[in-house]
Protein backbone atom coordinates (compact mmCIF):
# COMPACT_ATOMS: atom_id res chain seq x y z
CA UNK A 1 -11.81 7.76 2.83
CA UNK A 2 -12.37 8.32 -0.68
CA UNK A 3 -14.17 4.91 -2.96
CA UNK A 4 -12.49 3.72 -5.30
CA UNK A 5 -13.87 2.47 -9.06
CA UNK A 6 -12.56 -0.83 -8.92
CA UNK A 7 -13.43 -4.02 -6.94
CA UNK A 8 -10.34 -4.81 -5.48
CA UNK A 9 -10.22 -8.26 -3.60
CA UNK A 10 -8.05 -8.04 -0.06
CA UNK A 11 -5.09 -9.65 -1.16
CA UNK A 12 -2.78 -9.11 1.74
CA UNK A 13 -2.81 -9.68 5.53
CA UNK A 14 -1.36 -9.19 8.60
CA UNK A 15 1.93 -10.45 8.51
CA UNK A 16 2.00 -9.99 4.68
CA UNK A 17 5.94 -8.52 3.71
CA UNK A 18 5.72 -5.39 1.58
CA UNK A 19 8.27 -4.50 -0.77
CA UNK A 20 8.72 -0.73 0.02
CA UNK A 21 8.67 0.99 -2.94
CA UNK A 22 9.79 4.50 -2.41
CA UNK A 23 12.95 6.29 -1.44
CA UNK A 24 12.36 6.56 2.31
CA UNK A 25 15.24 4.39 3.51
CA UNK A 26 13.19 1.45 4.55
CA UNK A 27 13.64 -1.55 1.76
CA UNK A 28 10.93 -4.06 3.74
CA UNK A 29 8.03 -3.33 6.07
CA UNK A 30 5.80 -6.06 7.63
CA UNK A 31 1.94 -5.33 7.99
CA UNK A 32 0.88 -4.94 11.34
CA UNK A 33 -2.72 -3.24 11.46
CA UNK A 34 -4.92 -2.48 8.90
CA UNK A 35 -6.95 1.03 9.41
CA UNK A 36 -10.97 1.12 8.96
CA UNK A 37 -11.17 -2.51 8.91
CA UNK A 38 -14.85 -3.74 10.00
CA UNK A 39 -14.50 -7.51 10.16
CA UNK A 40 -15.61 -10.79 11.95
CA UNK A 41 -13.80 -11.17 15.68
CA UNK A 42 -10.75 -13.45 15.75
CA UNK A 43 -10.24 -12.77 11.68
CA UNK A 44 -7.08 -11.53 10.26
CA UNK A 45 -7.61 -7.84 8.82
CA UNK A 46 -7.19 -7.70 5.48
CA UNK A 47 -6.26 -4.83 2.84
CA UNK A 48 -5.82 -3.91 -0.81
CA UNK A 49 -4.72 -1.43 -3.56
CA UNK A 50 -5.22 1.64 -2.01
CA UNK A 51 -6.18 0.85 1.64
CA UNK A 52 -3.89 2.41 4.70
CA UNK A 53 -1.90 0.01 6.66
CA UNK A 54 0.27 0.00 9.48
CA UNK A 55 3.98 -1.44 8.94
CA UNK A 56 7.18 -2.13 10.82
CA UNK A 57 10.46 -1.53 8.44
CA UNK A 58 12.22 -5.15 8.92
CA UNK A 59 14.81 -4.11 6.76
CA UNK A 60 16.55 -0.48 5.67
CA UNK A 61 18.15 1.77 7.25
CA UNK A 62 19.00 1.42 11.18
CA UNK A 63 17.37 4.75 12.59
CA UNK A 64 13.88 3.12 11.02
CA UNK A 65 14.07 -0.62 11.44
CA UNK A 66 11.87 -1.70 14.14
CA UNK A 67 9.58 1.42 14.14
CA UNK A 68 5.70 1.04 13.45
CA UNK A 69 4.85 3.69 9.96
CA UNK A 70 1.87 4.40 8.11
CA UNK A 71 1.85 3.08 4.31
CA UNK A 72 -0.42 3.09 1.62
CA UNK A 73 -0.60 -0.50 -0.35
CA UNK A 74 0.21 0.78 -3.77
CA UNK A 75 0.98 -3.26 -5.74
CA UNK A 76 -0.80 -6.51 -4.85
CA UNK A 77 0.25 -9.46 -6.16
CA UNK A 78 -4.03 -11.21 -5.96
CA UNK A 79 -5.48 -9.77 -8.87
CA UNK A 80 -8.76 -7.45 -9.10
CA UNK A 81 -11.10 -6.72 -11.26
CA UNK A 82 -11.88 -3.02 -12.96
CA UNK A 83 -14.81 -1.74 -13.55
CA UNK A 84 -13.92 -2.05 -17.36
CA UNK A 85 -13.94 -5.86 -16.91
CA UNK A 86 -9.99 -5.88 -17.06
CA UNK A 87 -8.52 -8.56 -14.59
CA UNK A 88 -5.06 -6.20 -12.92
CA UNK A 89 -2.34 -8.05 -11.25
CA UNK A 90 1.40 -7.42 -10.14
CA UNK A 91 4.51 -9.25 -9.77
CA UNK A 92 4.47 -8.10 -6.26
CA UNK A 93 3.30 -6.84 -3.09
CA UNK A 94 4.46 -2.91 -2.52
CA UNK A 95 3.64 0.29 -0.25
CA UNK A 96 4.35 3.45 0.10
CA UNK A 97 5.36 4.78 3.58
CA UNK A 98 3.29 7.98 4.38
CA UNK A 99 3.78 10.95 7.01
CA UNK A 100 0.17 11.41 7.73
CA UNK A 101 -3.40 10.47 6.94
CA UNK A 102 -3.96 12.54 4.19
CA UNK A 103 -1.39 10.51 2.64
CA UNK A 104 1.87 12.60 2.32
CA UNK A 105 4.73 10.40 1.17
CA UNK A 106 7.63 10.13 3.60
CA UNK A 107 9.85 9.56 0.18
CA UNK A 108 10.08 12.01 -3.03
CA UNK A 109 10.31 9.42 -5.63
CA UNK A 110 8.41 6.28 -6.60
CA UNK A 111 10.31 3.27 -7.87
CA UNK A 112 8.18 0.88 -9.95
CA UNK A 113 4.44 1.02 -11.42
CA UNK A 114 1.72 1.86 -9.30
CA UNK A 115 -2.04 1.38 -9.56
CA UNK A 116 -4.36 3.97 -11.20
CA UNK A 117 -7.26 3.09 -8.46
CA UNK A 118 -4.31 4.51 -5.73
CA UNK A 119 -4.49 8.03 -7.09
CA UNK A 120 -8.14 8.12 -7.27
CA UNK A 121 -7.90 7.98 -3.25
CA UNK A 122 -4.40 9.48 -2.41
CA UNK A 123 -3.56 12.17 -5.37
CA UNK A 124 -0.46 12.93 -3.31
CA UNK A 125 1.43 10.22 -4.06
CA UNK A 126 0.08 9.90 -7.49
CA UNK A 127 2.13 13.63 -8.10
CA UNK A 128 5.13 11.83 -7.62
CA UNK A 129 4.56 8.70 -9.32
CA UNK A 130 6.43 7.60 -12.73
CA UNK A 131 4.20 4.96 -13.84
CA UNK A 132 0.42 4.77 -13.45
CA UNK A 133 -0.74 1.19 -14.56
């Protein structure tokens, strides 16, 4: 996995609920796994901007609730700090539901801002976003 420029402090857990912030019928995912995490036994994983999670859509559309997705955290409501010295926070906690690992969105469009440090890692879904904070 690609670095990113910014030190980004974990802001969300497992168990966190992420607002889901494409068009892929799910509205709400829950975090259930986070991928590459290297932590202390009997610790909650925890993840960032950027980092790949796994999810299970709580709410959306029926075909999809209840089944366990990739995403890619894209908003985080614990701010982080850039290497610029700029302190970058959001209003709240998002993803992005992707297909694979190279980070294909499942959706075409992107609703909402996103972070600039997320298209540094996953260009794919910074093609298709509309805002780039």
């Amino acid at each position: 996995m690609k670095s990113i420029s910014a030190k980004v402090s974990k802001g969300i857990t497992i168990g966190t609920i992420l607002k889901v912030a494409d068009n892929s019928k799910a509205k709400f995912a829950k975090v259930v796994a986070v991928y590459n995490y290297k932590g202390v036994k009997r610790r909650y994983a925890k993840a960032g901007i950027g980092d790949l999670v796994a999810v299970s859509v709580i709410d959306g559309d029926l075909s999809l609730v209840g089944k366990v997705s990739k995403a890619v955290i894209v908003r985080q409501r614990k701010e982080y700090l850039r290497r610029e010295g700029i302190r970058v926070k959001f209003e709240d906690n998002a993803c992005v539901i992707v297909k694979d690992d190279i980070g294909t969105p499942a959706g075409t469009i992107i609703r909402g801002p996103i972070a600039k440090e997320v298209t540094e890692r996953w260009a794919e879904i910074g093609k298709i976003a509309s805002i780039i904070v």
